[in-house]
N, C-alpha and C. Protein backbone atom coordinates (compact mmCIF):
# COMPACT_ATOMS: atom_id res chain seq x y z
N UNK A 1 141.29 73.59 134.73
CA UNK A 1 141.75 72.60 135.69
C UNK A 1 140.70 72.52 136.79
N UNK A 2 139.62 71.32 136.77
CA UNK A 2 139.28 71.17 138.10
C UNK A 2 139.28 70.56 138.88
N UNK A 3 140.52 69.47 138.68
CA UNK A 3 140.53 68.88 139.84
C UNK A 3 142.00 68.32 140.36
N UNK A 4 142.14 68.10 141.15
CA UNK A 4 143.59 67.91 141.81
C UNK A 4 144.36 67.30 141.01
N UNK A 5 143.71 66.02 140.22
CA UNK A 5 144.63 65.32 139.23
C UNK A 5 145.36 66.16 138.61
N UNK A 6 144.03 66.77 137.88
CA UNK A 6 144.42 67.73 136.54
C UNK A 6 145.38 68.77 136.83
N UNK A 7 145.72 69.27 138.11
CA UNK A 7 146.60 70.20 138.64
C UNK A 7 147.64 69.31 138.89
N UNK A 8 147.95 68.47 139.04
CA UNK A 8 148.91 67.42 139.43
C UNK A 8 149.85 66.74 137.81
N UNK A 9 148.99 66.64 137.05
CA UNK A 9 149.60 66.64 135.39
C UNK A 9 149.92 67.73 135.26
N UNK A 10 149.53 68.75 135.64
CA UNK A 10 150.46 70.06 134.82
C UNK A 10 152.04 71.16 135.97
N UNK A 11 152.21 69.68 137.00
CA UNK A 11 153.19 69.80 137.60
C UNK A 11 154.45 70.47 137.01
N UNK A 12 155.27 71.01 137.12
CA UNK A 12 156.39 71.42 136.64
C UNK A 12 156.67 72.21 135.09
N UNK A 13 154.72 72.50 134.65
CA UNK A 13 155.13 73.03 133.05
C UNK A 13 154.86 74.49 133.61
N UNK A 14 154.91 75.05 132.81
CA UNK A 14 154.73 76.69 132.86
C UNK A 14 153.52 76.67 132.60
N UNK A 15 152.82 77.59 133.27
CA UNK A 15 151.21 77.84 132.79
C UNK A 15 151.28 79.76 132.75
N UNK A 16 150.21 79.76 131.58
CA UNK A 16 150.23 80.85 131.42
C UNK A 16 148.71 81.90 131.18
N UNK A 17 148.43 83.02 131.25
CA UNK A 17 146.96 83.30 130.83
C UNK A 17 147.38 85.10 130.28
N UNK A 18 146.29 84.92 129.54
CA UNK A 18 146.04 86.76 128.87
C UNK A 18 145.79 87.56 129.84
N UNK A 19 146.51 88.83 129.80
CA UNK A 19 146.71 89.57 130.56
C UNK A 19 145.33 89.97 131.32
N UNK A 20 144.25 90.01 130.17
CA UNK A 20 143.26 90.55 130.55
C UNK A 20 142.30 89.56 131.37
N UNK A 21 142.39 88.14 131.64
CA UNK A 21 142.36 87.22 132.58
C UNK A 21 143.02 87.39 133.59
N UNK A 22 144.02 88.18 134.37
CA UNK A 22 144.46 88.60 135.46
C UNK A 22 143.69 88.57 136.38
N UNK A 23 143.55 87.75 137.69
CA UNK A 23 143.03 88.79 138.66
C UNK A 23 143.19 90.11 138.91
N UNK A 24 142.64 90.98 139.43
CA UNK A 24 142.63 92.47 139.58
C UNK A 24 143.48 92.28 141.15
N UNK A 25 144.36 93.18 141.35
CA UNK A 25 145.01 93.30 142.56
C UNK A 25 144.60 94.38 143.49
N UNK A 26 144.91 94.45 144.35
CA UNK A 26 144.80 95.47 145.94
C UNK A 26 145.74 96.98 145.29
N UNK A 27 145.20 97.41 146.04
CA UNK A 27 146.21 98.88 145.80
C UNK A 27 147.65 98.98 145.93
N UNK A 28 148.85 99.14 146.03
CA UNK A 28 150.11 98.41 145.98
C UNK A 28 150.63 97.11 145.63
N UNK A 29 149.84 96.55 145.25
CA UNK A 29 150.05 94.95 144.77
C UNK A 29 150.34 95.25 143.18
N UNK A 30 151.46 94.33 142.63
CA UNK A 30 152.18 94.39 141.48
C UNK A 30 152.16 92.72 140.71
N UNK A 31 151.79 93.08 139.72
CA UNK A 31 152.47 91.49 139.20
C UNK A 31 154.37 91.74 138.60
N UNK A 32 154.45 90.79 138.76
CA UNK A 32 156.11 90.46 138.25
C UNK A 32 155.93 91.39 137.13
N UNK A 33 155.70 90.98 135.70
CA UNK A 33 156.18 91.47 134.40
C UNK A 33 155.56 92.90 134.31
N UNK A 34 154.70 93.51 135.36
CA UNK A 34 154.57 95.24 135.75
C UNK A 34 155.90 95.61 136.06
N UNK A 35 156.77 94.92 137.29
CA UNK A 35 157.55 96.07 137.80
C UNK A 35 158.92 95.42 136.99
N UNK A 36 159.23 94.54 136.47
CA UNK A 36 160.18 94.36 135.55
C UNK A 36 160.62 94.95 134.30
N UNK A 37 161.60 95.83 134.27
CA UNK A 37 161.53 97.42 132.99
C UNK A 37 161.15 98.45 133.71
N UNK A 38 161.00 98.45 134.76
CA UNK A 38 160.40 100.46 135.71
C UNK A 38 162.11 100.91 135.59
N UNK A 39 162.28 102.24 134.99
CA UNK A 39 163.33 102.99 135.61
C UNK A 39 163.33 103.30 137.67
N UNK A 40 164.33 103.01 137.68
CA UNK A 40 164.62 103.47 139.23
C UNK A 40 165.18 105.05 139.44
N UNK A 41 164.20 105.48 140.46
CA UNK A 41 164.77 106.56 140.99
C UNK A 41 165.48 106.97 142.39
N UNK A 42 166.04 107.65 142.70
CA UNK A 42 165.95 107.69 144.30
C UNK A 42 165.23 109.36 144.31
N UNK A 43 164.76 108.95 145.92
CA UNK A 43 163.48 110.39 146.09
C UNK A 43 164.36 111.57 145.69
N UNK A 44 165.45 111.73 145.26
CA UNK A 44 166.49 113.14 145.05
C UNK A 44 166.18 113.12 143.81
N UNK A 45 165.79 112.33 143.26
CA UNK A 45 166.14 112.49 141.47
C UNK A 45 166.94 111.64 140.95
N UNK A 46 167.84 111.12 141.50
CA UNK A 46 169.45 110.32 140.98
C UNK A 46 168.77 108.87 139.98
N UNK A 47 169.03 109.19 139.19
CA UNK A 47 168.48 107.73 138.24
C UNK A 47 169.57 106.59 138.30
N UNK A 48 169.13 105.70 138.73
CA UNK A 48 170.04 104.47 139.86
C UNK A 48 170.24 103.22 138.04
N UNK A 49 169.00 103.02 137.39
CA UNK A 49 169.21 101.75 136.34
C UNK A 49 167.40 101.20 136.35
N UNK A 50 167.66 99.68 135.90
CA UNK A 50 166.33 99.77 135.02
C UNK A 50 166.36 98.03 136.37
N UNK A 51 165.05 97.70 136.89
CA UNK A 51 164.58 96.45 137.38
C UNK A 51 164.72 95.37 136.02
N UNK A 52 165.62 94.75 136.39
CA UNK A 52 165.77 93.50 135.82
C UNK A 52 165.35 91.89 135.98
N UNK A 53 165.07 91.96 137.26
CA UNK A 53 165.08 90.45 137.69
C UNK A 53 163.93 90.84 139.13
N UNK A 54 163.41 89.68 139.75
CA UNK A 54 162.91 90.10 140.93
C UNK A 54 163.39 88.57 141.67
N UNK A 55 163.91 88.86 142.63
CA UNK A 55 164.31 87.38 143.36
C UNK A 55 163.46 87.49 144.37
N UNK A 56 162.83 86.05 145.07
CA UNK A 56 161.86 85.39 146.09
C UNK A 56 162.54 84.92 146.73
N UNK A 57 162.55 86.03 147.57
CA UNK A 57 163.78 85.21 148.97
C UNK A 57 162.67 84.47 150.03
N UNK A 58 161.35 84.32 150.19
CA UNK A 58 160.64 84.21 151.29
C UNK A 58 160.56 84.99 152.23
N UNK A 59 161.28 86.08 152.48
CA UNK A 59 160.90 87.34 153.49
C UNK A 59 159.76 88.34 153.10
N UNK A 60 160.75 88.44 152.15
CA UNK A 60 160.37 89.91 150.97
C UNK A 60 161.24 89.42 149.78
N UNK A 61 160.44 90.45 148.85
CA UNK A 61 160.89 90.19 147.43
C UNK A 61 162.06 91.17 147.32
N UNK A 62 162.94 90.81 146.54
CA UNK A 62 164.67 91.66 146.28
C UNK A 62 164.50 92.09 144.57
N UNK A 63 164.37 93.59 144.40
CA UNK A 63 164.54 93.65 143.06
C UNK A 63 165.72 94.36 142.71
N UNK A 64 166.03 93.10 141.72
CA UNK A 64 167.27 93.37 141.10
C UNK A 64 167.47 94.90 140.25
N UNK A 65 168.53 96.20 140.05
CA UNK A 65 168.62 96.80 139.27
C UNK A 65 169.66 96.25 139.14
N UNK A 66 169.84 96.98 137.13
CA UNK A 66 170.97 96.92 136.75
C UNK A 66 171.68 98.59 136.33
N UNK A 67 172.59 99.11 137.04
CA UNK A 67 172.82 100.52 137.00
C UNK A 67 174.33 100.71 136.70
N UNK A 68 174.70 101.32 136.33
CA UNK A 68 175.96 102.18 135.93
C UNK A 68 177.00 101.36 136.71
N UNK A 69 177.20 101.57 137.91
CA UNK A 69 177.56 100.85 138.86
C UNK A 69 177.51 98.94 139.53
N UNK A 70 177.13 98.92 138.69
CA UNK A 70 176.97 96.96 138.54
C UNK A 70 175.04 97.14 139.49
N UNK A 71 174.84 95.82 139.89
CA UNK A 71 173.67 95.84 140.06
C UNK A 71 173.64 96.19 141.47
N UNK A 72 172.06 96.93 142.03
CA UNK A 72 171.92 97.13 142.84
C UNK A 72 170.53 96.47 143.30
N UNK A 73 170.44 96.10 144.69
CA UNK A 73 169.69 94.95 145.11
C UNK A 73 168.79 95.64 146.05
N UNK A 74 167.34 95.75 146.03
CA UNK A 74 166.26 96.70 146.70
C UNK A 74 165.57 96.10 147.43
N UNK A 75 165.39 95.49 148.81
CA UNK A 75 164.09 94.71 149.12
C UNK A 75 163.05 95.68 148.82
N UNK A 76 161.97 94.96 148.40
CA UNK A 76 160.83 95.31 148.56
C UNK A 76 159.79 95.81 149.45
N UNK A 77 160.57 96.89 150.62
CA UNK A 77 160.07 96.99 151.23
C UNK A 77 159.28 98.15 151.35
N UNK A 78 158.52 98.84 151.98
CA UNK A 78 157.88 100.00 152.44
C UNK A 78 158.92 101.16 152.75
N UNK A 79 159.73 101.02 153.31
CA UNK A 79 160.74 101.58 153.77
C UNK A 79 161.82 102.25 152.44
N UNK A 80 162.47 101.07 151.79
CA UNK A 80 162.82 101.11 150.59
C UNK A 80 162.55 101.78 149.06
N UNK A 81 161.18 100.89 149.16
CA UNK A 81 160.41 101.48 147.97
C UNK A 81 159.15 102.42 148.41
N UNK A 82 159.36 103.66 147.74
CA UNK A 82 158.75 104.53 148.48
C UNK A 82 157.34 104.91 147.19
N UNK A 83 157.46 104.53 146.32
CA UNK A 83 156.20 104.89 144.81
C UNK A 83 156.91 104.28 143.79
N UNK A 84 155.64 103.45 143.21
CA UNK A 84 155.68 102.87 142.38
C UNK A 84 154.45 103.60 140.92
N UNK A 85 154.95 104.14 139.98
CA UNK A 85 153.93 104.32 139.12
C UNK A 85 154.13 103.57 137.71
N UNK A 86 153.34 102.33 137.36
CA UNK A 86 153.50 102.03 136.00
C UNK A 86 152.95 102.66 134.94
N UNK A 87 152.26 103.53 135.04
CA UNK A 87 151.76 104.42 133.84
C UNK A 87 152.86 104.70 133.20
N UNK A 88 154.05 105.75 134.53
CA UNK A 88 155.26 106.27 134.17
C UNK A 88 156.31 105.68 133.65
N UNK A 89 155.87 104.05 134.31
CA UNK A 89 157.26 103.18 134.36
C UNK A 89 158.46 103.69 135.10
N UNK A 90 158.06 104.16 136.60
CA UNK A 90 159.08 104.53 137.34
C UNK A 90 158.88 104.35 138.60
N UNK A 91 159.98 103.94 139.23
CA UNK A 91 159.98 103.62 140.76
C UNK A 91 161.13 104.19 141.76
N UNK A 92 160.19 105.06 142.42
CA UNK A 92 161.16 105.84 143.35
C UNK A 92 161.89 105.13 144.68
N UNK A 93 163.06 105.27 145.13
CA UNK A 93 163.75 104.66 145.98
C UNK A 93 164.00 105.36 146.84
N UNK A 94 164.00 104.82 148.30
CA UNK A 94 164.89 105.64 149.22
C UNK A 94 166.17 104.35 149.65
N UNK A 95 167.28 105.17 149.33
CA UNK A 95 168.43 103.86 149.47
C UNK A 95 168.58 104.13 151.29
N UNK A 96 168.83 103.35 151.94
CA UNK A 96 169.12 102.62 153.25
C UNK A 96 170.49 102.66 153.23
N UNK A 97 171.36 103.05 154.04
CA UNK A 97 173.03 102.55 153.96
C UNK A 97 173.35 101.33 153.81
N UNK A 98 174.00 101.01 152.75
CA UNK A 98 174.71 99.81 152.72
C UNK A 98 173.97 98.92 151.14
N UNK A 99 173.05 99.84 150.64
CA UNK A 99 172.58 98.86 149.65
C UNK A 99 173.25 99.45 148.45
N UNK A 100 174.02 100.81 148.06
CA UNK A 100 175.19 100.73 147.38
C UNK A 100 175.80 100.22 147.32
């Protein structure tokens, strides 16, 4: 695509590229279909369910688990999400009151 037109015809389709065409990201930076499938942890150990969905609220990003307990809803924050390793496919949590 180089030029505005040509970005302008491919309005509203899905576009897609090989993984290995990725830009390379920053150190904490994730693409979607990385952290979608990480087991969740909280920093105790407690295995919470598996990231299912990631919703774009415009603040911060909200990732959906789905756990034992119906789903549980994580912003994406620093605070929140405390390590992320995809090698492991696991993401440690610190829950905040009230996001049970």
């Amino acid at each position: 695509v180089n030029t505005r037109n040509d970005a302008e015809a491919l309005h509203g389709q899905w576009i897609s590229i090989e993984r290995q065409d990725q830009p390379p990201l920053t150190e904490d930076e994730y693409y979607s279909n990385q952290i979608i499938g990480l087991q969740v942890e909280t920093v105790d150990g407690v295995a919470l369910g598996t990231v299912i969905e990631i919703l774009k609220t415009g603040a911060n990003d909200v990732y959906v688990v789905n756990s034992d307990r119906g789903e549980i809803l994580l912003p994406a924050q620093a605070e929140v999400i405390r390590s992320i390793d995809i090698e492991q496919g696991i993401m440690i949590v610190k829950l905040l009151e009230g996001l049970m």
